[in-house]
C-alpha atoms as a PDB file:
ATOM      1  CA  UNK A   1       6.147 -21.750   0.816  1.00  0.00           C
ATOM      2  CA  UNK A   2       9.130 -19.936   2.071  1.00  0.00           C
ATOM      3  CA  UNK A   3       9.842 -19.302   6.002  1.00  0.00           C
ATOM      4  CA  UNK A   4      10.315 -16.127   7.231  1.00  0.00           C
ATOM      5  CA  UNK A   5      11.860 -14.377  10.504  1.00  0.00           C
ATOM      6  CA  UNK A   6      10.175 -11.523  11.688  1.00  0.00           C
ATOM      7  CA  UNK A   7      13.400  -9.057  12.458  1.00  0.00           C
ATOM      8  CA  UNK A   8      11.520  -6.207  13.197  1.00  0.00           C
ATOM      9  CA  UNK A   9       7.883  -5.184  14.107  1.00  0.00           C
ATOM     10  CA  UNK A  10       6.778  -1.632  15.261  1.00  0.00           C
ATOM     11  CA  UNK A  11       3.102  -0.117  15.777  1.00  0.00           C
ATOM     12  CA  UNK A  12       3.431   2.266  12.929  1.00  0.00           C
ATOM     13  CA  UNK A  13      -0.359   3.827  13.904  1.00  0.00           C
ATOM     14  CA  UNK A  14      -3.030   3.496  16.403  1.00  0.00           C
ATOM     15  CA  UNK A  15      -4.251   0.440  14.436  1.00  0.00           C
ATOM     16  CA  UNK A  16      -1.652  -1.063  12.198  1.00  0.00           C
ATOM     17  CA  UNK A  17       1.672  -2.541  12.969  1.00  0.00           C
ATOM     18  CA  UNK A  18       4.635  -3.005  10.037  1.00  0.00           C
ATOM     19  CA  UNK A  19       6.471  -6.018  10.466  1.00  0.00           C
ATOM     20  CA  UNK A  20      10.269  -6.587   8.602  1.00  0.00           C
ATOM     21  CA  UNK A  21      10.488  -9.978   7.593  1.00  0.00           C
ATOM     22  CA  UNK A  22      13.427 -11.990   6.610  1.00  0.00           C
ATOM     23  CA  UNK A  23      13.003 -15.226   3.743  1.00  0.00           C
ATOM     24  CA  UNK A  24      15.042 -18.045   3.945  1.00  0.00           C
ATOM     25  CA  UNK A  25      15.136 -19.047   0.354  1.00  0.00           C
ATOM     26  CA  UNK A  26      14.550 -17.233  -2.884  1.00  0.00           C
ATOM     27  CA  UNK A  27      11.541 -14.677  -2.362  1.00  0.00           C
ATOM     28  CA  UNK A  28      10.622 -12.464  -5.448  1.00  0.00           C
ATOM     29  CA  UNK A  29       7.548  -9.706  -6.609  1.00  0.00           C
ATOM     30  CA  UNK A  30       6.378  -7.739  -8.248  1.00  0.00           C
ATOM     31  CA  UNK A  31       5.524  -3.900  -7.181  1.00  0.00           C
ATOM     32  CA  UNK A  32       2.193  -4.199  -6.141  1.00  0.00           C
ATOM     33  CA  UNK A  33       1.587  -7.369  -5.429  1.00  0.00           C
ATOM     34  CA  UNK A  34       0.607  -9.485  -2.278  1.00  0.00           C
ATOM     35  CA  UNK A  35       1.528 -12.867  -0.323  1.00  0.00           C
ATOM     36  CA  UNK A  36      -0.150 -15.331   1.403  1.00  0.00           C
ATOM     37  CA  UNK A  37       1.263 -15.153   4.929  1.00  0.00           C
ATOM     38  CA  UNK A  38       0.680 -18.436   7.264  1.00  0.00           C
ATOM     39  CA  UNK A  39       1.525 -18.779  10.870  1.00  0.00           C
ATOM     40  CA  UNK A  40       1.278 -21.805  13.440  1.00  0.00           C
ATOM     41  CA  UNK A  41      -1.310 -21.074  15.751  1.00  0.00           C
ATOM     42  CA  UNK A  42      -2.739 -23.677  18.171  1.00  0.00           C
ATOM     43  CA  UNK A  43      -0.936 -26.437  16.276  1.00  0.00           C
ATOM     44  CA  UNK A  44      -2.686 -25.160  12.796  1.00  0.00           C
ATOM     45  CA  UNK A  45      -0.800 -23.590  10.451  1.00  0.00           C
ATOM     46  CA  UNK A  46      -3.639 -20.419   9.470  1.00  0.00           C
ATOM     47  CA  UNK A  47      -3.235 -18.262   6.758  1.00  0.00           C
ATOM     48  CA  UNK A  48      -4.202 -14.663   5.662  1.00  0.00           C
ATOM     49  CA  UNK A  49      -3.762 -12.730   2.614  1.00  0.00           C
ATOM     50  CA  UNK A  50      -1.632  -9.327   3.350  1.00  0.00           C
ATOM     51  CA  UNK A  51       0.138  -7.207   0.550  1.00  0.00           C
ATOM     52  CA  UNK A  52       3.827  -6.167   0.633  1.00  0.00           C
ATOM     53  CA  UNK A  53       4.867  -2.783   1.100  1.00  0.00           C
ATOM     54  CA  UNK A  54       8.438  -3.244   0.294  1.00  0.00           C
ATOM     55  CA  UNK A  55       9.701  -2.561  -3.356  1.00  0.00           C
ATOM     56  CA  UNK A  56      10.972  -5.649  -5.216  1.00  0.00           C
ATOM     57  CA  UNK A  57      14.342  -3.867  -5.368  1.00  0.00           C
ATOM     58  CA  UNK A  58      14.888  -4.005  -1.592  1.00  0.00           C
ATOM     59  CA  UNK A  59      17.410  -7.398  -0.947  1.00  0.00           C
ATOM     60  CA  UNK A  60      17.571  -9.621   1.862  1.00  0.00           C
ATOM     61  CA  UNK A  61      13.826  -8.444   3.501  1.00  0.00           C
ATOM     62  CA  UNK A  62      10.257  -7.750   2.541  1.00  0.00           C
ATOM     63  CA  UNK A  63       7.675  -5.352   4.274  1.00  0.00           C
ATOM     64  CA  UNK A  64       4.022  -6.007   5.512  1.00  0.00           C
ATOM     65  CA  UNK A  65       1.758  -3.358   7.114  1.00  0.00           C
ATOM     66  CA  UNK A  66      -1.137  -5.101   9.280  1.00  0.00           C
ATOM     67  CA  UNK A  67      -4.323  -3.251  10.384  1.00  0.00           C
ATOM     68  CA  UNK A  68      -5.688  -4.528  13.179  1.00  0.00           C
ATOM     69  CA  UNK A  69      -9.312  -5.845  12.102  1.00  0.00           C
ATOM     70  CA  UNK A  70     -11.145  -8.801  11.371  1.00  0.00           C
ATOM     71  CA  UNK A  71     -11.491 -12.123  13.048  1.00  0.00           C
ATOM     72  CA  UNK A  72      -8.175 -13.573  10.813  1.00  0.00           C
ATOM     73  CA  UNK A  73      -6.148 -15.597  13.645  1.00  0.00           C
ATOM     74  CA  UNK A  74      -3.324 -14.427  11.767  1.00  0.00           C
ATOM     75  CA  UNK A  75      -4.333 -10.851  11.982  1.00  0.00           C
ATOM     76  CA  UNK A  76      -5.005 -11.722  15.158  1.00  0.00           C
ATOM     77  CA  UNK A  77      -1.758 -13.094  16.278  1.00  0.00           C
ATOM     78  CA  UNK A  78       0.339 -10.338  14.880  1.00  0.00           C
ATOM     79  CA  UNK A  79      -0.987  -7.753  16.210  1.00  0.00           C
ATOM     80  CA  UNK A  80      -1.359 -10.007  19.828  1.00  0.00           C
ATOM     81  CA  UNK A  81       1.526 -11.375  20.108  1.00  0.00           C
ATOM     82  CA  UNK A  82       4.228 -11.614  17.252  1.00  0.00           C
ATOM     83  CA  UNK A  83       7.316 -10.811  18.641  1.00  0.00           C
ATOM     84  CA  UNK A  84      11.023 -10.746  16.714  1.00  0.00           C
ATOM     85  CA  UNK A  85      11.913 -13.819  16.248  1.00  0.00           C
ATOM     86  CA  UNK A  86       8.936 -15.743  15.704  1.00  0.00           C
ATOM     87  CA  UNK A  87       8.580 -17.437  12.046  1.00  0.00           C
ATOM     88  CA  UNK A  88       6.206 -16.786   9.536  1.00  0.00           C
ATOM     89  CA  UNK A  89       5.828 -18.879   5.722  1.00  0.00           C
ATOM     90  CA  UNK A  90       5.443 -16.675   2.568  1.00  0.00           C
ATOM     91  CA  UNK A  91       3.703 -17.496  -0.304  1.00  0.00           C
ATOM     92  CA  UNK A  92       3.783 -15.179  -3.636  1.00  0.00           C
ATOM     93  CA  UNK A  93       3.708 -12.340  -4.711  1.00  0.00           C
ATOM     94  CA  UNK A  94       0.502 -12.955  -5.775  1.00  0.00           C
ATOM     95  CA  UNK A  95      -2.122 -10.580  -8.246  1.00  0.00           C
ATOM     96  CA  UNK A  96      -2.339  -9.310 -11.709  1.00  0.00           C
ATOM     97  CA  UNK A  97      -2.135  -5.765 -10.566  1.00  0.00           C
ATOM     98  CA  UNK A  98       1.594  -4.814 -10.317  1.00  0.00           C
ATOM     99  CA  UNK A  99       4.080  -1.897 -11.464  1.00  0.00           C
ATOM    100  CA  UNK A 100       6.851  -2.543 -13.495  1.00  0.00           C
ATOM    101  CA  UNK A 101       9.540  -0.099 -14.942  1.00  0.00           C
ATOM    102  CA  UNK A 102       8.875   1.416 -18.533  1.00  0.00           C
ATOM    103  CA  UNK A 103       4.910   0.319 -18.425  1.00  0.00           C
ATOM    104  CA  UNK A 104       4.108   4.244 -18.248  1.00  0.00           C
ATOM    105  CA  UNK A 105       4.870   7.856 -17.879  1.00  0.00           C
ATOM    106  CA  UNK A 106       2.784   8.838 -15.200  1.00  0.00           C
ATOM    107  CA  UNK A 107       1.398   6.891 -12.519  1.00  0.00           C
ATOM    108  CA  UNK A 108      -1.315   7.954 -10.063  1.00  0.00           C
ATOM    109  CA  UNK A 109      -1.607   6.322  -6.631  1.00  0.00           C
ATOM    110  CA  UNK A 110      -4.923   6.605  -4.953  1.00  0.00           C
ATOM    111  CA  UNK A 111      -4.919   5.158  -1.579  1.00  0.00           C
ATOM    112  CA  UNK A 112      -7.765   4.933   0.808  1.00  0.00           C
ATOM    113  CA  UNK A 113      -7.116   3.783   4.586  1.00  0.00           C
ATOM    114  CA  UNK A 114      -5.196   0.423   4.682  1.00  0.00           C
ATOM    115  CA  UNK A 115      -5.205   0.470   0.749  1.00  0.00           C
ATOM    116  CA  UNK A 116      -1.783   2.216   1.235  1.00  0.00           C
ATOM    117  CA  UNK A 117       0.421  -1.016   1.196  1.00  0.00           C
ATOM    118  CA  UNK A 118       0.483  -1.936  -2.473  1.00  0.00           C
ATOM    119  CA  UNK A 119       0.578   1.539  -3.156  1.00  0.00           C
ATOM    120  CA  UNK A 120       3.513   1.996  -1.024  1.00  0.00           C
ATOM    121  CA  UNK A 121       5.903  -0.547  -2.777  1.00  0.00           C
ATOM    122  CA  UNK A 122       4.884   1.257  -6.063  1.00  0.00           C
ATOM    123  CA  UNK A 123       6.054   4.401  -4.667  1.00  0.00           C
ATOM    124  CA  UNK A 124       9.214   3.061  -3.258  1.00  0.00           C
ATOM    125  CA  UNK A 125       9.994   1.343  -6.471  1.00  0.00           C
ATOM    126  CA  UNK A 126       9.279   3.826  -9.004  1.00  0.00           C
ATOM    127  CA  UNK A 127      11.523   6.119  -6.965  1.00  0.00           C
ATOM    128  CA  UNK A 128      14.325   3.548  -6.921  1.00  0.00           C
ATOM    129  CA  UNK A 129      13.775   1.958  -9.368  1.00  0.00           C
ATOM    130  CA  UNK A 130      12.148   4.019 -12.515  1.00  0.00           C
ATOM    131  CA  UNK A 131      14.206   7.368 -13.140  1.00  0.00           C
ATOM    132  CA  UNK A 132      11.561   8.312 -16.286  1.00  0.00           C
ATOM    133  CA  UNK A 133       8.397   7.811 -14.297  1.00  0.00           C
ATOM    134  CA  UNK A 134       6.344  10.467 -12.312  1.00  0.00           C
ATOM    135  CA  UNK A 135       4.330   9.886  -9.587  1.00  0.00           C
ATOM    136  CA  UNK A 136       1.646  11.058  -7.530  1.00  0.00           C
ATOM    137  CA  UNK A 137       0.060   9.630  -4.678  1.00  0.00           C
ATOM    138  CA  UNK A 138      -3.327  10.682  -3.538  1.00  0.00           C
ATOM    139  CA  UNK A 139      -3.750   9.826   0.174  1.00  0.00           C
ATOM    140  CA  UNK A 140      -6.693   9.212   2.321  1.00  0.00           C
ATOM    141  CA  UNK A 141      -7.464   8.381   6.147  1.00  0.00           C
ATOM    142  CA  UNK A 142      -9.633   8.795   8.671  1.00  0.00           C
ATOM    143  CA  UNK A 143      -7.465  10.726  11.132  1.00  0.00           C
ATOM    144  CA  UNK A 144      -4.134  12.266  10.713  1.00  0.00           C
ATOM    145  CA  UNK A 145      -2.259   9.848  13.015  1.00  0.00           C
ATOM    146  CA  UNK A 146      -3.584   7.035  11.231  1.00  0.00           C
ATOM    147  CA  UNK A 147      -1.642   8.036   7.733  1.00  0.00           C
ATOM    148  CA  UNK A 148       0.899   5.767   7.456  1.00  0.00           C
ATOM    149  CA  UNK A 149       4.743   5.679   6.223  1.00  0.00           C
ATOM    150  CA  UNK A 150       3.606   9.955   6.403  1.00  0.00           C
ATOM    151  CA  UNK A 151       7.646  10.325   7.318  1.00  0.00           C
ATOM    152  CA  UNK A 152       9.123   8.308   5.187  1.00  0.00           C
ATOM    153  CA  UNK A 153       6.847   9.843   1.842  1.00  0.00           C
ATOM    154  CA  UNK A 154       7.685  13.233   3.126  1.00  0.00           C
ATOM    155  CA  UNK A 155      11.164  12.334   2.803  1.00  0.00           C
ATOM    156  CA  UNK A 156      10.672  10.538  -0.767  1.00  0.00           C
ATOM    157  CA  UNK A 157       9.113  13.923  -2.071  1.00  0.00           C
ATOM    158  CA  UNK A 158      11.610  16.265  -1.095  1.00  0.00           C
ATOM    159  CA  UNK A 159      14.552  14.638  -2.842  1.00  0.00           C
ATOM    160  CA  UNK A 160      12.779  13.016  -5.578  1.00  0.00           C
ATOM    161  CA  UNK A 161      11.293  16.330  -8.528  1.00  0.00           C
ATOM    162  CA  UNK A 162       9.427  13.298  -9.927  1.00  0.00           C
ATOM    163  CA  UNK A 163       7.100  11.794  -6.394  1.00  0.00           C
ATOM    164  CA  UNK A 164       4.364  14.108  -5.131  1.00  0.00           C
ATOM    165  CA  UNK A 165       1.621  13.183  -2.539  1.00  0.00           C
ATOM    166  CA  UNK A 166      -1.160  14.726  -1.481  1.00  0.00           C
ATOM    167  CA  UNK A 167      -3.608  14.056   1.560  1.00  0.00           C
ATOM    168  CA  UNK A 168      -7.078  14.158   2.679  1.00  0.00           C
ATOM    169  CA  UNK A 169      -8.766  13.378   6.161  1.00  0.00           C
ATOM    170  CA  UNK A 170     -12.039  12.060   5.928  1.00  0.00           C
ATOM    171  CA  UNK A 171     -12.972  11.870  10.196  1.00  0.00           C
ATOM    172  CA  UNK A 172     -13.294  14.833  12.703  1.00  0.00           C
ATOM    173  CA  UNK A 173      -9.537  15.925  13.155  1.00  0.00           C
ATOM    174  CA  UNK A 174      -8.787  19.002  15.463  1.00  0.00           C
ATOM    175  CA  UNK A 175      -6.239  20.731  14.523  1.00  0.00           C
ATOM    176  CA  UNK A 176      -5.656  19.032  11.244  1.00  0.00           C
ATOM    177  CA  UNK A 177      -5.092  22.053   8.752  1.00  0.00           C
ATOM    178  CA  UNK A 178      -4.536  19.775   5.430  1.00  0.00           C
ATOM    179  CA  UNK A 179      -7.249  19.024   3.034  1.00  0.00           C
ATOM    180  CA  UNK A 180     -10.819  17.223   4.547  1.00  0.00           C
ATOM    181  CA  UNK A 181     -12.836  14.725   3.171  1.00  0.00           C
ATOM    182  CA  UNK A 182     -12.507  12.350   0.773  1.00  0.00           C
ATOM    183  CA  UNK A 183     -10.518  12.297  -2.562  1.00  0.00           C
ATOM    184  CA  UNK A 184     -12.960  13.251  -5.026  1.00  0.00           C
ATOM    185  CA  UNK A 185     -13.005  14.811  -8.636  1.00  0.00           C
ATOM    186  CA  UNK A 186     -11.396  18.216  -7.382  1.00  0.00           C
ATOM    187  CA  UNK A 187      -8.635  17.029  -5.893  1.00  0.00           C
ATOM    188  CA  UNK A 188      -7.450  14.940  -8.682  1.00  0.00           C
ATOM    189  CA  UNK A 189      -7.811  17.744 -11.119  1.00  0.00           C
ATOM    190  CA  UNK A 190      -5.609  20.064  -8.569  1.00  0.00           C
ATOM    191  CA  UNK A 191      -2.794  17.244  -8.652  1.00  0.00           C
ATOM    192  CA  UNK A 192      -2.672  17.839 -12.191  1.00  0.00           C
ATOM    193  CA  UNK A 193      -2.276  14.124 -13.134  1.00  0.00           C
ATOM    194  CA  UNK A 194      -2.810  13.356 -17.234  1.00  0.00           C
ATOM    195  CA  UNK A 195      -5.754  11.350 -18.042  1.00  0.00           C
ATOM    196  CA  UNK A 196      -3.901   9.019 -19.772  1.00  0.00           C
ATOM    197  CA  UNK A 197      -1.622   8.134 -16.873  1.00  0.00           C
ATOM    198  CA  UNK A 198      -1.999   5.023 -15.039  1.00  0.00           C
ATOM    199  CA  UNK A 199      -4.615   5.100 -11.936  1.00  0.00           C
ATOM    200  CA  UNK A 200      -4.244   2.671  -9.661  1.00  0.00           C
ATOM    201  CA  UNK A 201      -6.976   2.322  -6.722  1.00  0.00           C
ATOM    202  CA  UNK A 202      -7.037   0.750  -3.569  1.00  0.00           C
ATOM    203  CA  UNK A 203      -9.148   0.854  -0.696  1.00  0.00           C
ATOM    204  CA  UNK A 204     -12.093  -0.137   0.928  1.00  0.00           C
ATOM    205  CA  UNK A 205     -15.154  -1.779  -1.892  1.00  0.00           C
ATOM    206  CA  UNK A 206     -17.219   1.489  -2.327  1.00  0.00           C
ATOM    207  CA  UNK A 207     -14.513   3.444  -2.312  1.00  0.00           C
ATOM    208  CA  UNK A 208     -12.744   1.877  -5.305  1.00  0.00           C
ATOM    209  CA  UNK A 209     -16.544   2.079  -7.217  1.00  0.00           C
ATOM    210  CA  UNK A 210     -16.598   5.603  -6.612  1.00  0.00           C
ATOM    211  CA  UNK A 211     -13.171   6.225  -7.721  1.00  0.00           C
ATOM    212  CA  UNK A 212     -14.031   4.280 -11.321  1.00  0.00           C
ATOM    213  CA  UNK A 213     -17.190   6.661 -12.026  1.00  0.00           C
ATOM    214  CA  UNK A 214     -15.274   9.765 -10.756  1.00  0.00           C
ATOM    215  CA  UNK A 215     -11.948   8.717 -12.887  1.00  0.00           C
ATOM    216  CA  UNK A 216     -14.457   8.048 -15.811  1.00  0.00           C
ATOM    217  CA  UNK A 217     -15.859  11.620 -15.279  1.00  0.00           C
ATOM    218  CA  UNK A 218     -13.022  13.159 -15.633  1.00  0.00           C
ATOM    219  CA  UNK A 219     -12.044  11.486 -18.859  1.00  0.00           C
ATOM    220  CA  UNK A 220     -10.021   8.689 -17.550  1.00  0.00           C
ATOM    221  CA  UNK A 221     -10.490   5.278 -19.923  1.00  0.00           C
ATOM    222  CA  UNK A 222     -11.063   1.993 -18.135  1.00  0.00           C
ATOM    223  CA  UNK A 223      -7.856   0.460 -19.578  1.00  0.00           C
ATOM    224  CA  UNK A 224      -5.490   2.784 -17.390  1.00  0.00           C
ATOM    225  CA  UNK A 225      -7.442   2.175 -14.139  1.00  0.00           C
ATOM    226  CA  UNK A 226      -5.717  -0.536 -12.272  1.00  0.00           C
ATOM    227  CA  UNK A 227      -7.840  -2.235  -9.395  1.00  0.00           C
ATOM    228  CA  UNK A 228      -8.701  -5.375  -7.450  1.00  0.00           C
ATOM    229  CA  UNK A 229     -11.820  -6.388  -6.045  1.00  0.00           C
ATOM    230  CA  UNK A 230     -11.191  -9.335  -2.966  1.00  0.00           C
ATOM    231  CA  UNK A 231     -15.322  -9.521  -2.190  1.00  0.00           C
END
């Protein structure tokens, strides 16, 4: 276990906050992965399970996004009252579901709500960190303002021939003109991603069920979907 400093932390969305953290000692992960993250709270030290958004290749710092939810003090405290400063203890990265350099050609991201995080560090690091790789990053959330790091992806894909993403909006969203509803069979087909790429899934239970059956559908074999279940 490895303490932390929090050096920066920002409400990114209406219900998720993105903290910068700082290890003091030798941190390392993989793409991917996630940490166990403890904090002292009420003279316990409480812990909750959060993954990293950061790509391994970034020095000196690693990345957590936080959606407010859940009855996890540590959830809790973070999004109450965290402030820069305040130490936090790492543990990881944990999880068998990770991107490395050279493992593929193609990798497709699909990313439902708060699923982004993982997904997010894969991104970052294939673009730093992979010059063969392309990727694609299918995007889902409920509302518009609640699609996070939209900026910093729009950024990513301008520069970077080989990173694409595309979004849905699954809620009622006025004025939204981008795609609506859920990623499904159609849009994956219009992003044009290879079968034999490398899926990986992350979101909410039934979403990543659905997403097996509709990647199967489409021709996708089990051994390139990458997924975890947590329940």
């Amino acid at each position: 276990m490895i303490p932390a400093i929090i050096t920066s932390i920002r409400q990114a969305t209406p219900t998720i906050k993105t903290l910068r953290l700082e290890p003091r000692g030798a941190f390392g992960f993989k793409a991917g992965q996630w940490l166990d993250c403890y904090a002292d709270i009420g003279g316990e030290r409480r812990v909750a399970g959060y993954s990293l958004t950061s790509s391994p290749l970034d020095k000196g710092h690693v990345d957590l996004a936080v959606k407010d939810m859940g009855e996890n003090p540590v959830t809790r405290y973070i999004h109450g009252s965290a402030k820069v400063g305040d130490t936090l203890f790492l543990d990881g990265g944990n999880g068998e579901i990770f991107y490395e350099a050279g493992m593929t050609f193609h990798v497709c991201l699909i990313a439902d709500g708060i699923g982004i995080p993982p997904h997010m560090s894969i991104f970052r690091y294939i673009d730093e960190g992979d010059s063969e790789a392309r990727c694609t990053l299918l995007y889902s959330a409920g509302t518009p303002d609640e699609l996070l790091f939209k900026e910093e992806i729009a950024s990513i894909v301008q520069r970077n021939p080989r990173m694409r993403c595309f979004y849905t909006v699954t809620g009622e969203s006025p004025g939204w003109e981008g795609r609506a509803g859920k990623i499904n069979a159609e849009m994956i087909r219009e992003a044009g991603v290879p079968t034999d790429a490398l899926y990986y899934i992350c979101g909410p239970e039934a979403m990543i069920h659905e997403m097996v059956v509709t990647l199967r559908s489409l021709g996708v074999r089990r051994k390139h979907m990458r997924y975890e279940l947590w329940w």
